[in-house]
N, C-alpha and C. Protein backbone atom coordinates (compact mmCIF):
# COMPACT_ATOMS: atom_id res chain seq x y z
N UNK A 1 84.48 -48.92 -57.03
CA UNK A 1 84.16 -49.87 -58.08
C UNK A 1 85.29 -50.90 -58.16
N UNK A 2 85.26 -51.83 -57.34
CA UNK A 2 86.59 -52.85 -57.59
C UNK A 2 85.98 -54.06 -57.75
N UNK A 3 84.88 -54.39 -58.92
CA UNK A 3 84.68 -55.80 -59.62
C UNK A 3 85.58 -56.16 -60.55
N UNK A 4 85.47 -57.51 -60.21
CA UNK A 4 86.67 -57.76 -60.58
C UNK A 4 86.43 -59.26 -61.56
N UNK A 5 86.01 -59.13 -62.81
CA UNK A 5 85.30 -60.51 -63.39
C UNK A 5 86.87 -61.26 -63.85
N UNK A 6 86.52 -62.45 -63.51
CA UNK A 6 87.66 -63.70 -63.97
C UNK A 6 87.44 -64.38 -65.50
N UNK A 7 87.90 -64.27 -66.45
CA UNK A 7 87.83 -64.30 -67.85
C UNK A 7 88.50 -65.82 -68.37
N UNK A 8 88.25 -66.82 -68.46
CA UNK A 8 88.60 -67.85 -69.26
C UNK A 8 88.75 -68.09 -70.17
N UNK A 9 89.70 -66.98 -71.30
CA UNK A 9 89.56 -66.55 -72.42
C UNK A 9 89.79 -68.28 -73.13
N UNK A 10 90.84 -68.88 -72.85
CA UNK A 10 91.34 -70.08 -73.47
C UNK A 10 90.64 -71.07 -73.51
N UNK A 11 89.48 -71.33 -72.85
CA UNK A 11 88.49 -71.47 -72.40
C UNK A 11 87.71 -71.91 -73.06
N UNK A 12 86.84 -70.53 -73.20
CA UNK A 12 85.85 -69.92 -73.67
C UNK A 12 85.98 -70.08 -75.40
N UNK A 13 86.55 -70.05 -75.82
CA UNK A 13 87.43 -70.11 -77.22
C UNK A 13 87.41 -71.28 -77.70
N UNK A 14 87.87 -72.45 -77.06
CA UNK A 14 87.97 -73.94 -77.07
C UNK A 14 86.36 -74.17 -77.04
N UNK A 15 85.55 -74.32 -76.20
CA UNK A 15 84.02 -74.62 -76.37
C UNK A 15 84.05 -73.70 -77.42
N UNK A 16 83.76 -72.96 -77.80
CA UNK A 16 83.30 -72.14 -78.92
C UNK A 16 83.56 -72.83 -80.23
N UNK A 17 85.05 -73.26 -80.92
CA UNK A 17 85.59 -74.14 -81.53
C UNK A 17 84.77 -75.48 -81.85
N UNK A 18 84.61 -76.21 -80.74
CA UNK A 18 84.31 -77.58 -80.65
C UNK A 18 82.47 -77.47 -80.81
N UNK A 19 82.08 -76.15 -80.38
CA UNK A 19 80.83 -76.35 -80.51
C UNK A 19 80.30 -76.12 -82.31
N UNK A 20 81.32 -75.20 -82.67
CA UNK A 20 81.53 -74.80 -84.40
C UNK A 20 81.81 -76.46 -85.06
N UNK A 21 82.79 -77.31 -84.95
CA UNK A 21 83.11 -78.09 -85.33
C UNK A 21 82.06 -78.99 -85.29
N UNK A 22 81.33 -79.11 -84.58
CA UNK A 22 80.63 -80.21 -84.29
C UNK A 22 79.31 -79.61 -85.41
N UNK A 23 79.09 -78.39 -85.08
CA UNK A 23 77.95 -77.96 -86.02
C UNK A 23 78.27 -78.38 -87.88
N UNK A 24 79.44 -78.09 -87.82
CA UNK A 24 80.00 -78.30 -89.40
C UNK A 24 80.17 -79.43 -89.84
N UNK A 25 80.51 -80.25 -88.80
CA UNK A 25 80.79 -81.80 -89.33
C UNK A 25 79.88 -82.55 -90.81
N UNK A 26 80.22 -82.59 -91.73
CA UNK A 26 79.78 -83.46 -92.40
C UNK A 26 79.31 -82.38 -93.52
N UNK A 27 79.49 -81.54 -93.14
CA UNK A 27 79.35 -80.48 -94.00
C UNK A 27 80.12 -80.28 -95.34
N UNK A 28 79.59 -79.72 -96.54
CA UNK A 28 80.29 -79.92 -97.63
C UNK A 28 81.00 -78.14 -97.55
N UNK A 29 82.11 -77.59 -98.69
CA UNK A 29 82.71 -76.68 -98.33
C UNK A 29 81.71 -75.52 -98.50
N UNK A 30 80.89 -75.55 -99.53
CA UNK A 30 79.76 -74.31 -99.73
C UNK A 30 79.12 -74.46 -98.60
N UNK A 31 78.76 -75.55 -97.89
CA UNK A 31 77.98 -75.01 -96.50
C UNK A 31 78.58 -74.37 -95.43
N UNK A 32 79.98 -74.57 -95.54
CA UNK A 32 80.76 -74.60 -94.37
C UNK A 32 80.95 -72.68 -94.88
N UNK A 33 81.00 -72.32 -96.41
CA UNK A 33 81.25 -70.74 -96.89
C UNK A 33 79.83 -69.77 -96.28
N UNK A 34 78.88 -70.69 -96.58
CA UNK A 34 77.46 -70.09 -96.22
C UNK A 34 77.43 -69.79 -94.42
N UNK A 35 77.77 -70.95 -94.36
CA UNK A 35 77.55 -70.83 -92.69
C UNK A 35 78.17 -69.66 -92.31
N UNK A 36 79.89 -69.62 -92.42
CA UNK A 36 80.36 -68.62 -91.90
C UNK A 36 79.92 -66.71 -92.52
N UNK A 37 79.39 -66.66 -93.50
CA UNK A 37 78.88 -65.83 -94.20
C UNK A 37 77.35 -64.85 -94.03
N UNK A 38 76.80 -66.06 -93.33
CA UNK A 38 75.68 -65.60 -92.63
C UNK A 38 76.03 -64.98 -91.38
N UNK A 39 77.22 -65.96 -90.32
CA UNK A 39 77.40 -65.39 -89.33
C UNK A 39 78.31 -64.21 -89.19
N UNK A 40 78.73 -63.68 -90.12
CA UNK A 40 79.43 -62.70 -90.56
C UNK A 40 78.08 -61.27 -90.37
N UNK A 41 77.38 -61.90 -91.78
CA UNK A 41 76.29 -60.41 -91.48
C UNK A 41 75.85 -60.58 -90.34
N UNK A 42 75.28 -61.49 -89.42
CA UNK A 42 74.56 -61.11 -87.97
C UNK A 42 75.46 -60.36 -87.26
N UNK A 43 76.67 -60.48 -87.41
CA UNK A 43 77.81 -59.96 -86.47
C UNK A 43 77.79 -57.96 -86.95
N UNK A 44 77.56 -58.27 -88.28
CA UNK A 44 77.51 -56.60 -88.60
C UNK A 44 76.13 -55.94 -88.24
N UNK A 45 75.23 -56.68 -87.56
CA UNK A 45 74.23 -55.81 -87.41
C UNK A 45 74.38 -55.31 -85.91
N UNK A 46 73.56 -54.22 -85.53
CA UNK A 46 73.31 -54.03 -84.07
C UNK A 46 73.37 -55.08 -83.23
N UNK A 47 74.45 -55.17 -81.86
CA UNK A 47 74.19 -56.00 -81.21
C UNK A 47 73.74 -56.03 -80.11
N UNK A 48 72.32 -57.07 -79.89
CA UNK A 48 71.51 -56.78 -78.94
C UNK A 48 72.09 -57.31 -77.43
N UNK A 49 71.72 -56.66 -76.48
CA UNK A 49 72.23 -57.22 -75.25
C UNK A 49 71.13 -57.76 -74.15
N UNK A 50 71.58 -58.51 -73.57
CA UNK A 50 70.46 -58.76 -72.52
C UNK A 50 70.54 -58.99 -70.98
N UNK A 51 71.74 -57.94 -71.21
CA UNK A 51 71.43 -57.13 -69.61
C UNK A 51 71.65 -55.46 -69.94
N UNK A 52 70.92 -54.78 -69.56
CA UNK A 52 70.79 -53.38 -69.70
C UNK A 52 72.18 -52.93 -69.59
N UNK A 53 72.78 -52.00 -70.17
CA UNK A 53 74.19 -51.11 -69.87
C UNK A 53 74.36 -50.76 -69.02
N UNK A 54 75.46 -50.65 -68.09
CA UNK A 54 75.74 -49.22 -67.29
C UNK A 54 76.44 -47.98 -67.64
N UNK A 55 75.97 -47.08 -67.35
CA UNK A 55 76.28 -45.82 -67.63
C UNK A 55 77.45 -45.34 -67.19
N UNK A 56 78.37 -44.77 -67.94
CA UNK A 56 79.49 -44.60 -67.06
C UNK A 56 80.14 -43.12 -66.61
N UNK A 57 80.07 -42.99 -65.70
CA UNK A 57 80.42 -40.92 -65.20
C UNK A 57 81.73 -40.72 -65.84
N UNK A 58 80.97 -39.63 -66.53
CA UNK A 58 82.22 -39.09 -67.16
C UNK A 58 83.16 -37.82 -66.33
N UNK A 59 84.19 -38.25 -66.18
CA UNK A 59 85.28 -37.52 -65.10
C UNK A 59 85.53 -36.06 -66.08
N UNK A 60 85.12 -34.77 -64.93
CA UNK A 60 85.76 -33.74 -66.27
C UNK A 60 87.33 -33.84 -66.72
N UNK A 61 87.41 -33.10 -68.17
CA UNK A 61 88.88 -33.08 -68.11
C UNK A 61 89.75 -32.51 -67.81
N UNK A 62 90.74 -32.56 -67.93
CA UNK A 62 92.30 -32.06 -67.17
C UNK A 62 91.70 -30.17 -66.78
N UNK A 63 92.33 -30.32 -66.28
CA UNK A 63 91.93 -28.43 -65.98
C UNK A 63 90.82 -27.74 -66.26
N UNK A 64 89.36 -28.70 -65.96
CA UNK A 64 88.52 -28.26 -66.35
C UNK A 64 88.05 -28.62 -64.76
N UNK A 65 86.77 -27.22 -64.11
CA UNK A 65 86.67 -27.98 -63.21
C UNK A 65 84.66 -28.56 -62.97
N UNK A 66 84.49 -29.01 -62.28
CA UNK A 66 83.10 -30.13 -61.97
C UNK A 66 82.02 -28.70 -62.03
């Protein structure tokens, strides 16, 4: 298993930002409380994915054997 994904955290973060900013613009401060407030509860619910999981083998432990 040696994938190896390349992460643009600084990136990724910056669009994220600018795409927020741009959504808020012109926005008064109760919208700007609502907005983030809503996206708060979506964040606490189950999060759905849309690529299936992989499963991952679980190695026995220390002095235990297969």
């Amino acid at each position: 298993m040696n994938e190896k994904n390349n992460i643009r955290a600084v990136e990724m973060v910056r669009r994220i930002r600018d795409e927020m900013a741009a959504a808020l613009e012109g926005k008064s401060h109760a919208e700007i409380i609502e907005f983030f407030k809503t996206a708060g509860k979506r964040g606490q619910r189950e999060p759905s994915r849309t690529t299936p999981m992989k499963r991952r083998r679980r190695s026995p432990s220390p002095g235990k054997t297969a």
